[in-house]
C-alpha atoms as a PDB file:
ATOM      1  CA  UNK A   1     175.583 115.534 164.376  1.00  0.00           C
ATOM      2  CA  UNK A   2     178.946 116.742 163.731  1.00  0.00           C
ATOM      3  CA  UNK A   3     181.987 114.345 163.668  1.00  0.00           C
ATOM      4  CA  UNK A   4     183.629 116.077 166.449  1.00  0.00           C
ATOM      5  CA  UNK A   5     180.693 114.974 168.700  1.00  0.00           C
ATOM      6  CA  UNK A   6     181.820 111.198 167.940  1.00  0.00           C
ATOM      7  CA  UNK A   7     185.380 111.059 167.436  1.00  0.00           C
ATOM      8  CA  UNK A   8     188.184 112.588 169.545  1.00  0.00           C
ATOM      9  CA  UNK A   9     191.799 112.770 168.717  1.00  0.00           C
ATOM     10  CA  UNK A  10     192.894 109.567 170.811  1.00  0.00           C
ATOM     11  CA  UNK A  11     190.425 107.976 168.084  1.00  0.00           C
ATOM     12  CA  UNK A  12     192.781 108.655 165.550  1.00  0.00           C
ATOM     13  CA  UNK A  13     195.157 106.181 163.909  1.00  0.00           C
ATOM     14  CA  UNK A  14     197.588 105.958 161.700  1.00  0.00           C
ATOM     15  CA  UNK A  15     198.434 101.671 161.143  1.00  0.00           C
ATOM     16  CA  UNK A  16     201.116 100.170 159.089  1.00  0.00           C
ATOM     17  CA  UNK A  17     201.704  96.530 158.511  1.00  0.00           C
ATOM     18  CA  UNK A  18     198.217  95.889 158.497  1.00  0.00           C
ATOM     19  CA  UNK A  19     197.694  93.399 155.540  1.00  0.00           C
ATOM     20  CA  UNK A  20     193.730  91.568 156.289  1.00  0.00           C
ATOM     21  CA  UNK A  21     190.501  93.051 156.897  1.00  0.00           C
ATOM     22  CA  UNK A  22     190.347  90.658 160.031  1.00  0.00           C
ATOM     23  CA  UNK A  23     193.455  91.858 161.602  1.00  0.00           C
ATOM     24  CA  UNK A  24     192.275  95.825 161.265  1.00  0.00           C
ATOM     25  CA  UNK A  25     189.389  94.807 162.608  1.00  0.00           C
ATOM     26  CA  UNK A  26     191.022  93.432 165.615  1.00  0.00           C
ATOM     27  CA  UNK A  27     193.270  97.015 166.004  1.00  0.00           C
ATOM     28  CA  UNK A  28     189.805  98.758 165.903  1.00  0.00           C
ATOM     29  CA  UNK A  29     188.099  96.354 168.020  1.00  0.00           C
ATOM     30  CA  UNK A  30     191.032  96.764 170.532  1.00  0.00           C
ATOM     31  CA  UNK A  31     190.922 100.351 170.667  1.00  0.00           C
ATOM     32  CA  UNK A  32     187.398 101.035 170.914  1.00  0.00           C
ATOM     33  CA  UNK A  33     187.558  98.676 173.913  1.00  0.00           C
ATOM     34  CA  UNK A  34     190.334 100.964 175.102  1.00  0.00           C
ATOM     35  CA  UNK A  35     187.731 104.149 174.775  1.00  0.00           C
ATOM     36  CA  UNK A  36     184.576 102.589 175.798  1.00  0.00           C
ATOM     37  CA  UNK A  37     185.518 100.111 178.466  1.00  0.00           C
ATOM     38  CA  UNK A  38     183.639  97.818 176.747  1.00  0.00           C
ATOM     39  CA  UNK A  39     185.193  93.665 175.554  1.00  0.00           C
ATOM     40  CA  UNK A  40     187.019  94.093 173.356  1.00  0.00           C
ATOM     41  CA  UNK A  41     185.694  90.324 171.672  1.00  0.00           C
ATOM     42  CA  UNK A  42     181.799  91.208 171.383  1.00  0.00           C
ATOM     43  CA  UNK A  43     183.227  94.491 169.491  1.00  0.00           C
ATOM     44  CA  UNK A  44     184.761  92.482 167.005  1.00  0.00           C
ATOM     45  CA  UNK A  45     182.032  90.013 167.002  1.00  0.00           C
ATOM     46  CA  UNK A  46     179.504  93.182 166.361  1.00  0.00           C
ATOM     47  CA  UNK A  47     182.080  93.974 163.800  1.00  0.00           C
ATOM     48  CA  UNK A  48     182.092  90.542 161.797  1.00  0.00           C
ATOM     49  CA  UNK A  49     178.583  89.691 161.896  1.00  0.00           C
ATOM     50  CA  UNK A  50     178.599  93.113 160.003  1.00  0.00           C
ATOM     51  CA  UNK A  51     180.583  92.441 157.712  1.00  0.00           C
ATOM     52  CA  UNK A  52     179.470  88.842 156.934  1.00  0.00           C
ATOM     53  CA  UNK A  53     176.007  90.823 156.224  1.00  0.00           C
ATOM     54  CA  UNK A  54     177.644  92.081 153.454  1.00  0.00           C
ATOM     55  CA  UNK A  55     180.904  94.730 152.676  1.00  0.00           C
ATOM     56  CA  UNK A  56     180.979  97.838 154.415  1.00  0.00           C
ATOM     57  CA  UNK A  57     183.692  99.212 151.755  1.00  0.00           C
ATOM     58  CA  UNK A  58     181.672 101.744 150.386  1.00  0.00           C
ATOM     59  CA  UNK A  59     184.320 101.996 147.087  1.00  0.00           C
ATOM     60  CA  UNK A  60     187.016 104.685 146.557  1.00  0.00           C
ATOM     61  CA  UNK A  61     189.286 103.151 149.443  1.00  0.00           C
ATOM     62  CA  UNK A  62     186.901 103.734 152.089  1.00  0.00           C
ATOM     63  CA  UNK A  63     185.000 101.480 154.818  1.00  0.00           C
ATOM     64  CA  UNK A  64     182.502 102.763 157.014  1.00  0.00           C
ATOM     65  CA  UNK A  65     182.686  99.126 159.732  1.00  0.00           C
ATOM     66  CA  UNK A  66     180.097  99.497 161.847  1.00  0.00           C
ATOM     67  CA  UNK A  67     177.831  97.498 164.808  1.00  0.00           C
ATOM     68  CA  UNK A  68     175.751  97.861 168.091  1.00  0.00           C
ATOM     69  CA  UNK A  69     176.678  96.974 171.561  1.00  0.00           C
ATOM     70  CA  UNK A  70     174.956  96.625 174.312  1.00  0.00           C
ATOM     71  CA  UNK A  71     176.069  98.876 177.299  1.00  0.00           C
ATOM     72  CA  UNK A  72     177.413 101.619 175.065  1.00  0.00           C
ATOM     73  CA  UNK A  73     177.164 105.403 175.954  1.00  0.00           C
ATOM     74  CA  UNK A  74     176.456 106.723 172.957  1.00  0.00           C
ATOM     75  CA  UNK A  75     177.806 106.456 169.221  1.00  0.00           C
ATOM     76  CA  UNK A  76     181.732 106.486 168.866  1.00  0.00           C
ATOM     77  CA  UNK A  77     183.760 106.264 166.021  1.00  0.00           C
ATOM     78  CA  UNK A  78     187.255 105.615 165.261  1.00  0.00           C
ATOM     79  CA  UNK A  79     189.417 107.022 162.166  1.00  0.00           C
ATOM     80  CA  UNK A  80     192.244 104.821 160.982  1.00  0.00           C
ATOM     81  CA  UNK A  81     194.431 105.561 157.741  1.00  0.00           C
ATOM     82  CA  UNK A  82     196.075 102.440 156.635  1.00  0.00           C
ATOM     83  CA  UNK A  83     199.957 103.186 155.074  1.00  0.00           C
ATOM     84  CA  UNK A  84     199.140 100.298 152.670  1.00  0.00           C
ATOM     85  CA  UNK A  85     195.882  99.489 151.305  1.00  0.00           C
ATOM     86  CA  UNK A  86     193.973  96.228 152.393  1.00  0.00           C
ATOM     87  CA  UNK A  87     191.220  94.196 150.644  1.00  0.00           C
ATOM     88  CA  UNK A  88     187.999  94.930 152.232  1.00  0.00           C
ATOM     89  CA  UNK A  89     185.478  93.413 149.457  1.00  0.00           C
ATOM     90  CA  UNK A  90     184.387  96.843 148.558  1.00  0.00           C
ATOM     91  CA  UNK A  91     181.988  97.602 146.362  1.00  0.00           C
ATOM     92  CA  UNK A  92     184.378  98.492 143.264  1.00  0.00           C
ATOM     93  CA  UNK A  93     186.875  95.789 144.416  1.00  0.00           C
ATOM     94  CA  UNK A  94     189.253  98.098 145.018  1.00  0.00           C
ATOM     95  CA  UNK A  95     191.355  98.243 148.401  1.00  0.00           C
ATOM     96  CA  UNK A  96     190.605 100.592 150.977  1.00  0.00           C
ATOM     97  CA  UNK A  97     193.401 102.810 153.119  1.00  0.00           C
ATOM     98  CA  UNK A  98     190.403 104.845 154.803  1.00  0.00           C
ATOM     99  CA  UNK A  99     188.411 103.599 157.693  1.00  0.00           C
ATOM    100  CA  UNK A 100     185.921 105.434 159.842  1.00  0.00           C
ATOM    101  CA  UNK A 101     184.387 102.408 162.114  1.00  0.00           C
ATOM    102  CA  UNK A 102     181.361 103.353 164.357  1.00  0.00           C
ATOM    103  CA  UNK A 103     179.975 101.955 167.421  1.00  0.00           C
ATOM    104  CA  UNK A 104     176.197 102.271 168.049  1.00  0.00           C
ATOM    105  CA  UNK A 105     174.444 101.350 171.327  1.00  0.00           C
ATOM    106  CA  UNK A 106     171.769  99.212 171.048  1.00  0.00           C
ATOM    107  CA  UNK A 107     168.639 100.981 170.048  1.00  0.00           C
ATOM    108  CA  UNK A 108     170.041 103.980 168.445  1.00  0.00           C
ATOM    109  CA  UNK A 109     168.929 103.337 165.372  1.00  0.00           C
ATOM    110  CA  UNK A 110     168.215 107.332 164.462  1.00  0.00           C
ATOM    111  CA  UNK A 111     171.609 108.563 165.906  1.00  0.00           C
ATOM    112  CA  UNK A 112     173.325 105.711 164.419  1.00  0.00           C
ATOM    113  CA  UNK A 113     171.917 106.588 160.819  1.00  0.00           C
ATOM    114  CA  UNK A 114     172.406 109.995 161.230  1.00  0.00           C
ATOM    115  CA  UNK A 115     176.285 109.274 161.869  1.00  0.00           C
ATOM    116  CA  UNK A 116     176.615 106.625 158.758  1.00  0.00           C
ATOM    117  CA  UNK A 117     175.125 109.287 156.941  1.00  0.00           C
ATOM    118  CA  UNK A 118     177.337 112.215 158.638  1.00  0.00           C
ATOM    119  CA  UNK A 119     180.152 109.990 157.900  1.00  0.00           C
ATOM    120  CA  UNK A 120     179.295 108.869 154.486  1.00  0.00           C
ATOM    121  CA  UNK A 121     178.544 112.261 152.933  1.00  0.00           C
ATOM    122  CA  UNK A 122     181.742 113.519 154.609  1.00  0.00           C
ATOM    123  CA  UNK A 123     183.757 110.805 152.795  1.00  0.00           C
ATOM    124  CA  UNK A 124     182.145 111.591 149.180  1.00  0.00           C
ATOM    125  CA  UNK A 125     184.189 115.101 149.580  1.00  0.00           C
ATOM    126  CA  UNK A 126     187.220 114.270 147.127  1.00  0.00           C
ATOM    127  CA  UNK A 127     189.510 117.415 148.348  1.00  0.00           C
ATOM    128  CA  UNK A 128     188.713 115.896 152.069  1.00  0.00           C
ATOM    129  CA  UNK A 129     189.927 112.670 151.521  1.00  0.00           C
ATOM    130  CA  UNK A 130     192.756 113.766 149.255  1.00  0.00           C
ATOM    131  CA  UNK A 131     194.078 115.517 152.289  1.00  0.00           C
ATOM    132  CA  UNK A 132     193.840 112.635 154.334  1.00  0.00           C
ATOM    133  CA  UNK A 133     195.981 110.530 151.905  1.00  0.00           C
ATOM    134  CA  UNK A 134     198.429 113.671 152.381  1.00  0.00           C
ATOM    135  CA  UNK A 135     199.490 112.630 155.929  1.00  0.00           C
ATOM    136  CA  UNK A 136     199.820 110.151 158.087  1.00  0.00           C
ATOM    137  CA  UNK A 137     199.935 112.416 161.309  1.00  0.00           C
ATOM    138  CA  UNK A 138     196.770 111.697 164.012  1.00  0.00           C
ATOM    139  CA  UNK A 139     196.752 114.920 165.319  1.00  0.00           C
ATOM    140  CA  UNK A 140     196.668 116.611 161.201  1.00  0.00           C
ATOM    141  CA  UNK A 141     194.054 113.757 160.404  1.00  0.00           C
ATOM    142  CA  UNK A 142     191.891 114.888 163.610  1.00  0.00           C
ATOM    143  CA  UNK A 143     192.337 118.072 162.392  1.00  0.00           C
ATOM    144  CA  UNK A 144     190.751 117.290 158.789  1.00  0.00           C
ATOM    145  CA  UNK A 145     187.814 114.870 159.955  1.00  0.00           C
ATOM    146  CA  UNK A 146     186.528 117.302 162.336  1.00  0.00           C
ATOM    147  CA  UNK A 147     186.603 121.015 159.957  1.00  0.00           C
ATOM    148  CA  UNK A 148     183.500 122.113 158.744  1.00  0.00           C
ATOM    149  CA  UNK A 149     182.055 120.458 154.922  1.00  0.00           C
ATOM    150  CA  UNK A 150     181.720 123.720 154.406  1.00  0.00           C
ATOM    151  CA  UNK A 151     185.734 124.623 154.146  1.00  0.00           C
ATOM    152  CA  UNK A 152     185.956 121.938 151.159  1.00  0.00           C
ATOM    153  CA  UNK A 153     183.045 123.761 149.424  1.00  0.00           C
ATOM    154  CA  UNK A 154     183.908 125.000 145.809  1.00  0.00           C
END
């Protein structure tokens, strides 16, 4: 599974004045239920009972938010680059400025691993994410998320 399979361009933000982990979770939860049609409250309620789990800051300024929803297509993600970082509880306690949140249907557990894992590994590519620090431009950031690993390969 590629990113580009998941995420499209209208995915992409770029958010300032964000300053909570609850109120980005609200801009994602509004947008996904923008993309998917879907309420935009039992996103953000898939969201939080996530996250009340335990952190999805993986460390290094990045979150990887994610849930299932009944009635969804198919997995979808959504990029956003915060202008300021936010605390997310992340692992190293540092806060996080890059957010890839995915959306699951219910019962795709292999294709929903196989995108937190996509994602994930994707994230662990330093010159990648220094890149996306570089700009704050969706349609650049698009750009970045969906290249090959393979152009970021030493």
């Amino acid at each position: 599974m590629e990113l580009s399979d998941i995420l499209t361009e209208e995915s992409v933000l770029a958010c300032t004045g964000i300053k909570t982990k609850t109120e980005l979770l609200e801009i994602l939860s509004d947008h996904a239920a923008k993309i998917t049609g879907l309420d935009r409250q039992a996103i953000f309620t898939a969201l939080s009972d996530r996250e009340a789990l335990g952190s999805t800051g993986l460390g290094n300024g990045i979150a990887i938010p994610h849930g299932k929803l009944p009635g969804l297509k198919g997995v979808t993600a959504i990029f956003a680059k915060l202008d300021h970082p936010i605390d997310f509880d992340a692992i190293d306690d540092q806060p996080v400025d890059l957010v890839v949140m995915l959306l699951a249907p219910v019962g795709a557990g292999a294709d929903h691993l196989k995108a937190l894992a996509r994602v994930a590994r994707m994230l662990r590519t330093e010159a990648l994410v220094d890149d996306l620090r570089r700009t704050s431009d969706p349609h650049r950031l698009y750009e970045i998320l969906i290249q090959p690993l393979a152009a970021y390969a030493a």
